[in-house]
Protein backbone atom coordinates (compact mmCIF):
# COMPACT_ATOMS: atom_id res chain seq x y z
CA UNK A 1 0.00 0.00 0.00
CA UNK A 2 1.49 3.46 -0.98
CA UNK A 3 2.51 6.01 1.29
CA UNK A 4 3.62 9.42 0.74
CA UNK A 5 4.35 12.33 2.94
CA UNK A 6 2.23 15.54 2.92
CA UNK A 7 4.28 18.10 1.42
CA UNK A 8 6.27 19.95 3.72
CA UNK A 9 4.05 18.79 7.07
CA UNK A 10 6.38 16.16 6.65
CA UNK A 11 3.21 13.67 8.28
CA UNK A 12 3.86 10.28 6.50
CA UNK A 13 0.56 8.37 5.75
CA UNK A 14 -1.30 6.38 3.22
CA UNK A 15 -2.88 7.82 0.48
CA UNK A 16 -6.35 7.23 1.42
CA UNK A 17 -7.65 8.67 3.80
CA UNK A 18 -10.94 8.63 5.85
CA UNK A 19 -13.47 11.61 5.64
CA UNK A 20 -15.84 12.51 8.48
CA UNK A 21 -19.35 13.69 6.36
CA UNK A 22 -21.11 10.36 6.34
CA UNK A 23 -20.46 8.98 9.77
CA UNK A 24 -23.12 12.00 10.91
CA UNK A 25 -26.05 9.98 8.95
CA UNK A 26 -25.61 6.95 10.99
CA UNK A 27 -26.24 5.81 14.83
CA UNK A 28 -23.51 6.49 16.94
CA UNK A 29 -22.85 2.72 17.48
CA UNK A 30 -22.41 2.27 13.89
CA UNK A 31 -20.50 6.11 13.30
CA UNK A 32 -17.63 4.45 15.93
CA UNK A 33 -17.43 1.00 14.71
CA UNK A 34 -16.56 2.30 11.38
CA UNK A 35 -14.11 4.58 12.21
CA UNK A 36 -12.30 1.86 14.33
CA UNK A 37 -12.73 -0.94 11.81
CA UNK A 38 -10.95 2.06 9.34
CA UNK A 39 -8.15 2.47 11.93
CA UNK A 40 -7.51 -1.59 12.68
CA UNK A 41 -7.36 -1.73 8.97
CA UNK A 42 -4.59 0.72 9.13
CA UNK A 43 -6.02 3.99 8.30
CA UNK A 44 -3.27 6.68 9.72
CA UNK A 45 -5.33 9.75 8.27
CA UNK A 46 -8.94 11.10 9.65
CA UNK A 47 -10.41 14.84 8.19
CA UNK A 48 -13.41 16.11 10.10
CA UNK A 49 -14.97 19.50 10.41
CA UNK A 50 -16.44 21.44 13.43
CA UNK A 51 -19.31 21.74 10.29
CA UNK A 52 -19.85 17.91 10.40
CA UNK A 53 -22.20 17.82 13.41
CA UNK A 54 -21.87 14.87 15.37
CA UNK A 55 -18.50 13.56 13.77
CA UNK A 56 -15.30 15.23 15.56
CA UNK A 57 -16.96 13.65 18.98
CA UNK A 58 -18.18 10.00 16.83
CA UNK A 59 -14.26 10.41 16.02
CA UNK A 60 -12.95 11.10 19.57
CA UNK A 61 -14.62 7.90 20.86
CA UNK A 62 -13.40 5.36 18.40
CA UNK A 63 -10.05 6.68 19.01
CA UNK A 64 -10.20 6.38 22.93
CA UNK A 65 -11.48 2.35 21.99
CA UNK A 66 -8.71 1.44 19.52
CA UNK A 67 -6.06 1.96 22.65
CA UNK A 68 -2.14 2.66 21.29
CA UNK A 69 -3.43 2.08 17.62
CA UNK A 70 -4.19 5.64 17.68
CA UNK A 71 -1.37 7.63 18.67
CA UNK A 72 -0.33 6.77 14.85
CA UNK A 73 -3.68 8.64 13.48
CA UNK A 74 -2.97 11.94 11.85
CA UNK A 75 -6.34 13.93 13.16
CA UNK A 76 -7.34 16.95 10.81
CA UNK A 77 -10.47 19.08 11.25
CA UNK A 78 -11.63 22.71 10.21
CA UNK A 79 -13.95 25.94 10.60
CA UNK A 80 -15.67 27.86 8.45
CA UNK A 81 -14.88 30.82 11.02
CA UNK A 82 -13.49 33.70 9.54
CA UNK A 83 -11.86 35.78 12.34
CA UNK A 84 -9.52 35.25 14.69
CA UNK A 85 -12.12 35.14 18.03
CA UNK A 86 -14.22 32.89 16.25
CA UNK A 87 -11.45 30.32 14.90
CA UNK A 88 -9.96 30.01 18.02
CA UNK A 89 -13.46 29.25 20.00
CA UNK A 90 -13.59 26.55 16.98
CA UNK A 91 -10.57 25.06 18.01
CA UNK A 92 -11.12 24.50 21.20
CA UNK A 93 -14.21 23.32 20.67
CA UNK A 94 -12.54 20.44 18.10
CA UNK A 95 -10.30 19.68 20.58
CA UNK A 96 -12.93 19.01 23.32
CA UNK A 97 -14.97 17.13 20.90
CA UNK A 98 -11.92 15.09 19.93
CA UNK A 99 -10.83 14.70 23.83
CA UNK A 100 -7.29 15.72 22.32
CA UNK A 101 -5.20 18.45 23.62
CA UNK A 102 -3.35 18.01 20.04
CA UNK A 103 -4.31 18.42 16.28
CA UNK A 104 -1.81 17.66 13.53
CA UNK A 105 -3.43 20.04 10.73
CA UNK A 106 -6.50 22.83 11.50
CA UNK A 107 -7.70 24.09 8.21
CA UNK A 108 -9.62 27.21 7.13
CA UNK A 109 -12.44 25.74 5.78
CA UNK A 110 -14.92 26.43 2.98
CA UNK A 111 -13.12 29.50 1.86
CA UNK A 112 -15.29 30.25 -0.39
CA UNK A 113 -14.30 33.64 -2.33
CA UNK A 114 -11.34 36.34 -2.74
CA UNK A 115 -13.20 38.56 -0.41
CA UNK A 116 -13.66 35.15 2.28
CA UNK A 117 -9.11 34.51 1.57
CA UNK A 118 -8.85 38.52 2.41
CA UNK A 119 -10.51 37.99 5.86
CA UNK A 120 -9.10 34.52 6.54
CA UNK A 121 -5.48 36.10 5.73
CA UNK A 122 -5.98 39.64 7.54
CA UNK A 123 -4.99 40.85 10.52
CA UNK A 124 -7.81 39.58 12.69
CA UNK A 125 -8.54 36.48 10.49
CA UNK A 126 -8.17 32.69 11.17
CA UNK A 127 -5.14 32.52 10.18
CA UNK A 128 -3.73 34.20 12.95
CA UNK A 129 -5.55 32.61 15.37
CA UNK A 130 -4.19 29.23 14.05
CA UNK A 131 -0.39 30.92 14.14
CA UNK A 132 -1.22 31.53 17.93
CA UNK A 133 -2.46 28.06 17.91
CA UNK A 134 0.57 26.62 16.63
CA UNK A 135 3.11 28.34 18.55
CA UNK A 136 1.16 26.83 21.87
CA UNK A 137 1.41 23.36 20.25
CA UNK A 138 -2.35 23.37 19.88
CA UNK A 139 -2.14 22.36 16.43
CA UNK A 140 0.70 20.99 14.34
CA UNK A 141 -0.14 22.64 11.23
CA UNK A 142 -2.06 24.81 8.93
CA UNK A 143 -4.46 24.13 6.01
CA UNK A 144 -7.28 26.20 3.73
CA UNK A 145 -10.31 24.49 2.12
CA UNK A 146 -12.39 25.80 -1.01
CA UNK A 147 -14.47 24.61 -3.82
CA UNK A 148 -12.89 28.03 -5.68
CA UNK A 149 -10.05 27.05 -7.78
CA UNK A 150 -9.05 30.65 -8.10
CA UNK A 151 -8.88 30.67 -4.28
CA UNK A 152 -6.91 27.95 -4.32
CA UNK A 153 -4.39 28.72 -6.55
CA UNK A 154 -3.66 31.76 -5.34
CA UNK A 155 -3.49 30.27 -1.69
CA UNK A 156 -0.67 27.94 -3.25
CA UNK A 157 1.12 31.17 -5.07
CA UNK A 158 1.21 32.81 -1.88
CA UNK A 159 2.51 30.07 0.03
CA UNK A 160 0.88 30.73 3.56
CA UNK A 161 -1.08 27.53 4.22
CA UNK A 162 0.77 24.08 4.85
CA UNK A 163 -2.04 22.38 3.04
CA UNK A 164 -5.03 22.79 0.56
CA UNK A 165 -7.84 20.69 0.51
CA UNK A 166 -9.53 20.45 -3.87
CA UNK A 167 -12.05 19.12 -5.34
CA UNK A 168 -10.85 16.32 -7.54
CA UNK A 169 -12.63 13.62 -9.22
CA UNK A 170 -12.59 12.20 -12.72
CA UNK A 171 -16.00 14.84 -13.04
CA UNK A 172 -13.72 17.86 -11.65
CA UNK A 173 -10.27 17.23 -13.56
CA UNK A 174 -9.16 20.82 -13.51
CA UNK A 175 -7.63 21.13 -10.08
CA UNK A 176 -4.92 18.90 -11.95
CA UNK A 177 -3.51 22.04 -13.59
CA UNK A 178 -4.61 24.58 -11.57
CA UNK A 179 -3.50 23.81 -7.84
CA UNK A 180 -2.36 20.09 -7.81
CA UNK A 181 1.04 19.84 -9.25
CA UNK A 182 2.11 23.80 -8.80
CA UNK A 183 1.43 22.46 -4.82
CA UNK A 184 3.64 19.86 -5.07
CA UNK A 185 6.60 21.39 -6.75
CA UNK A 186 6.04 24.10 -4.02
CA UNK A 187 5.96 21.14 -1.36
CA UNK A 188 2.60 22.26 -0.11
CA UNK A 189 0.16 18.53 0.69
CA UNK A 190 -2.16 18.44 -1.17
CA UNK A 191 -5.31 16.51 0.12
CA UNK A 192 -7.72 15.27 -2.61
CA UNK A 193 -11.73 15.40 -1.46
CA UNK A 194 -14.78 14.39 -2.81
CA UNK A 195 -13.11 11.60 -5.34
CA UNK A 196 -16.97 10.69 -5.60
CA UNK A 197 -17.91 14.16 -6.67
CA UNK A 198 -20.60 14.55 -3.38
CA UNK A 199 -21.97 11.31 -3.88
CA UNK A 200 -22.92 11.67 -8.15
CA UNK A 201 -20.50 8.69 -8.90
CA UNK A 202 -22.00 5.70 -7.89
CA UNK A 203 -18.82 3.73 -8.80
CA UNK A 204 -16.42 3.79 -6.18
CA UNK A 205 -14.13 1.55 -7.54
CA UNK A 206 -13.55 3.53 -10.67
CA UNK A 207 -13.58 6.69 -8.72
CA UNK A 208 -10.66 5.94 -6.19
CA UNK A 209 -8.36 4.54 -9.46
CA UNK A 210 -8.99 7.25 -11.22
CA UNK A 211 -7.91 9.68 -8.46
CA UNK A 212 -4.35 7.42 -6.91
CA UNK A 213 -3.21 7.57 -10.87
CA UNK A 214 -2.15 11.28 -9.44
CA UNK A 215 1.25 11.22 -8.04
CA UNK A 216 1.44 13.28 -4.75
CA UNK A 217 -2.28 13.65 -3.36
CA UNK A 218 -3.72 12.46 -0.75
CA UNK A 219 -7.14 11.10 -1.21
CA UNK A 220 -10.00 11.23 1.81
CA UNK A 221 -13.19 8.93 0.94
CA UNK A 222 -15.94 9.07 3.75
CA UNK A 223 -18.37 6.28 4.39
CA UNK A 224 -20.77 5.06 7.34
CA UNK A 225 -20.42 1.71 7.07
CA UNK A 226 -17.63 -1.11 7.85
CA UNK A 227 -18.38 -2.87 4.90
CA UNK A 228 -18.26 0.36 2.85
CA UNK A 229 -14.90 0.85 4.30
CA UNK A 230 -13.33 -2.51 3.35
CA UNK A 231 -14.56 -2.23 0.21
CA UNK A 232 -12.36 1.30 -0.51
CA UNK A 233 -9.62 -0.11 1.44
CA UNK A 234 -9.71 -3.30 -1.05
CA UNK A 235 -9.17 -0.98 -3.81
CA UNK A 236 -6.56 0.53 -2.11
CA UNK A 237 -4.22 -2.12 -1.81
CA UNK A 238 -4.86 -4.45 -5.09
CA UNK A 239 -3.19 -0.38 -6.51
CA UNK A 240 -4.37 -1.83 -10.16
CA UNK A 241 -3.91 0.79 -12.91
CA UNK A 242 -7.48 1.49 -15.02
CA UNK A 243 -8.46 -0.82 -17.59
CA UNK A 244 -8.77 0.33 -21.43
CA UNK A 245 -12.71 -0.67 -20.59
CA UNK A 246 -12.58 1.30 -17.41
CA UNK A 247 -11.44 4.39 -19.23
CA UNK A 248 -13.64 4.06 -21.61
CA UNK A 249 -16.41 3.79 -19.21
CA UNK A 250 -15.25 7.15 -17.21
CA UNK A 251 -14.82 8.84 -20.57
CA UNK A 252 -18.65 8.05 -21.00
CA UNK A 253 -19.84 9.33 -17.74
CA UNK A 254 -18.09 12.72 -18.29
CA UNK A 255 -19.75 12.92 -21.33
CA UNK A 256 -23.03 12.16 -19.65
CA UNK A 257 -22.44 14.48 -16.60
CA UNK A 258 -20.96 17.32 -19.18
CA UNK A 259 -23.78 19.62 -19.62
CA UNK A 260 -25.99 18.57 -15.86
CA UNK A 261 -23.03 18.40 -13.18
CA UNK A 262 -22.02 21.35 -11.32
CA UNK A 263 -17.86 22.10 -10.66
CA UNK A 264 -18.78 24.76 -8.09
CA UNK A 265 -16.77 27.51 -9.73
CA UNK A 266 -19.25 30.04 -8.70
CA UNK A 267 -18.30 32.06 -12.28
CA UNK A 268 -22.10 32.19 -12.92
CA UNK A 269 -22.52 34.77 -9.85
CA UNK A 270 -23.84 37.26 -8.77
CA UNK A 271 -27.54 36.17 -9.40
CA UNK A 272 -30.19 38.96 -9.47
CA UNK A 273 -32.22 36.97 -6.87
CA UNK A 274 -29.33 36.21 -4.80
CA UNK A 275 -29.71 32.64 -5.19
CA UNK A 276 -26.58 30.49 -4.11
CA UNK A 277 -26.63 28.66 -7.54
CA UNK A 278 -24.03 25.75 -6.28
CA UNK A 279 -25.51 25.00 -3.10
CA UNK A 280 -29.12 24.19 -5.05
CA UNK A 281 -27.50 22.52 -7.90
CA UNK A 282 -26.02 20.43 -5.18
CA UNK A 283 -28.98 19.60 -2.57
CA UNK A 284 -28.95 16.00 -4.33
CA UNK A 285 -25.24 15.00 -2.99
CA UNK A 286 -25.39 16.85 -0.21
CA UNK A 287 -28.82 15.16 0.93
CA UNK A 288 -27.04 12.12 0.37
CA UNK A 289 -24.22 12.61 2.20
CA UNK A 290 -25.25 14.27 5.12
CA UNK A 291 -29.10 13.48 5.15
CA UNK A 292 -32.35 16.18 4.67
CA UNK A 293 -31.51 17.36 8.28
CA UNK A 294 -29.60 19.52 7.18
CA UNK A 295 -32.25 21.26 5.26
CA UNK A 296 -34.22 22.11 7.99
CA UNK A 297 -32.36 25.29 8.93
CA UNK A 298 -29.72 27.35 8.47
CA UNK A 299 -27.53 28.52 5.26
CA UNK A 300 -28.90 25.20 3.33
CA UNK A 301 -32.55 25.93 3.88
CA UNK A 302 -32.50 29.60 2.93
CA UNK A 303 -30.55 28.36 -0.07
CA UNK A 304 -33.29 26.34 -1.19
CA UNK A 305 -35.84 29.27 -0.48
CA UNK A 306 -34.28 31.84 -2.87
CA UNK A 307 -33.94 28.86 -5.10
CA UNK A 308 -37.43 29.00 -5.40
CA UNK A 309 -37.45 32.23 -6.24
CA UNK A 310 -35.59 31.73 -9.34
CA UNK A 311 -37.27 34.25 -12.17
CA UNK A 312 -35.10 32.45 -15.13
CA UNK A 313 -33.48 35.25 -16.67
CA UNK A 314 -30.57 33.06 -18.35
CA UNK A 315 -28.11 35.56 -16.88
CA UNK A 316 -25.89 33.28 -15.02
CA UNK A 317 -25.55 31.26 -18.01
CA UNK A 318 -24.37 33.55 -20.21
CA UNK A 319 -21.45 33.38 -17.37
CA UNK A 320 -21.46 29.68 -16.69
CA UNK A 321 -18.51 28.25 -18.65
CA UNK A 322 -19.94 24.53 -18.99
CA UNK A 323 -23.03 25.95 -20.62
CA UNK A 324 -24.86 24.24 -17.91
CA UNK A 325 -28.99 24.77 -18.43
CA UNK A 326 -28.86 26.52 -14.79
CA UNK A 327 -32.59 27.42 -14.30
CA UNK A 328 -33.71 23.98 -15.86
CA UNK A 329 -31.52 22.29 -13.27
CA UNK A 330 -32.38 24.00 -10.16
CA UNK A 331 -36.03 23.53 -10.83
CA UNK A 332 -35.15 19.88 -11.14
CA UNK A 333 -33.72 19.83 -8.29
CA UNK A 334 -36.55 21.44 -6.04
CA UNK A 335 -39.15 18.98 -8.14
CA UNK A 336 -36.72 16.16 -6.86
CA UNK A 337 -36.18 17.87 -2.95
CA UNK A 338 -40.18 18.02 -3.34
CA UNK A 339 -41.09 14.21 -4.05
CA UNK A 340 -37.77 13.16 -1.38
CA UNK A 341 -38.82 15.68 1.58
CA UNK A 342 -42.16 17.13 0.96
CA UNK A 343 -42.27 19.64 3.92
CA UNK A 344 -38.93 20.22 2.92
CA UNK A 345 -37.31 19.01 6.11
């Protein structure tokens, strides 16, 4: 099974790692056996979020059961908090959770515009609170988060994060180019997330090849069951390059997904009506991955109200650069949120 070590963190682990969405839609009997059964495998990487409900804690008790098989984990979490005060009340809140008084990387998470990296990077911003962090021996190291590829690429150019957390899935190729391999000849680790694109490839075999044929990345996969697990770890270690058939196969599902799937580039903003366009062309994976819950308040129901308010002017996609049918989609998406969660919740 491949190792690597994550850029200049200098943390040695195994490529795949194991993401901390799913275990939220689960019991907590079931989150913590699958997180243990991930570490007995020999899992040495877990990425969580203060975001992720239920999981940091789900987390911190599978590690107190798997006894001195967990001092070799490599624990990474995240807040969306912007400013220092905020950050910092994050952080000690992930470390409670965790029942740690020690996490190797802290990330700035969902960073989700230029305006969001100016306030992160500021005087006053996250990123100072995580400095202060780091000098106590809070954390180990520093990482930023987006679904912006401009944000990312300019957070590798600048050089001030230890880590950056992409999109990158045989549906979202770009980050290749863009931030991958200018991170790794600047020694920054690179972690790879959503190899299933949210849930929208059903094929997790496929997916997982697809993203280890990239030299250098580290690759979380999230699931909330043992035999889910196994099944990822399986691929793992048989490391089999893609088939001719298998290539063919993802060359036919990006043609497929081409002109309906979302990157989350956000070029198609503003909208007139306000209307977080990536969040509603998303509800689908995100349901699926974290469960309708989340719908019932907060920044993911309002999302879906303004969707609703959608006049279809066609102006975001005159800006979209996939051509994607934007109005058409988010009305099929509310159709489908309708028939799956009538009262919306």
């Amino acid at each position: 099974m491949e190792r690597m070590v994550l850029g200049r963190t200098g943390l040695d682990v195994y490529r795949l790692g194991f993401g901390g969405i799913p275990i939220q839609r689960v019991t907590e009997e079931e989150a913590v056996a699958t997180v243990r059964r991930a570490i007995e495998r020999g899992v040495d990487f877990i990425d969580t979020s203060r975001a992720y409900t239920t999981s940091e804690r789900r987390i911190g008790l599978a590690l107190k059961q798997v006894g001195a098989a967990a001092d070799r984990v490599v624990l990474a979490s995240k807040s969306h908090s912007k400013t220092a005060d905020k950050a910092r009340a994050d952080l000690e809140t992930s470390l409670k959770e965790f029942d740690r008084d020690y996490i190797h990387i802290y990330q700035c998470h969902f960073v989700a515009s230029d305006a969001d990296y100016r306030t992160v990077t500021s005087p006053g911003g996250a990123l100072e609170a995580y400095r202060e962090a780091k000098d106590e021996g809070l954390i180990g190291h520093i990482g930023i988060t987006s679904h912006s590829l401009d944000v990312l690429a300019r957070a590798v150019e600048e050089e001030l994060f230890d880590t950056v957390m992409v999109c990158f899935s045989f549906l979202e190729p770009e980050a290749r180019e863009r931030v991958i391999r200018k991170a790794v000849e600047k020694n920054i680790g690179v972690i790879a997330m959503k190899p299933f694109s949210g849930g929208v490839i059903e094929n997790a075999r496929l997916a997982l090849k697809w993203s280890f044929e990239e030299p250098g990345v580290l690759v979380i996969a999230g699931v909330e069951h043992p035999h889910l697990f196994d099944e990822n770890w399986r691929v793992f270690g048989d490391a089999e390059p893609l088939s001719p058939d298998e290539r063919a196969e993802i060359v036919a599902l990006q043609a497929g997904y081409d002109k309906v799937f979302c990157r989350r580039c956000d070029y198609c903003q503003p909208c007139s009506e306000q209307i977080p366009i990536q969040t509603v062309l998303g509800v689908r994976s995100m349901v699926k991955r974290m469960g309708a819950q989340l719908l019932r308040e907060g920044m993911f129901a309002s999302a879906i109200a303004k969707g609703r308010d959608c006049t279809a002017c066609g102006e975001c996609m005159t800006r979209c650069p996939y051509d994607l049918p934007i109005p058409d989609l988010i009305r099929e998406n509310l159709r489908w949120l309708d028939e799956v969660s009538p009262t919306g919740s």
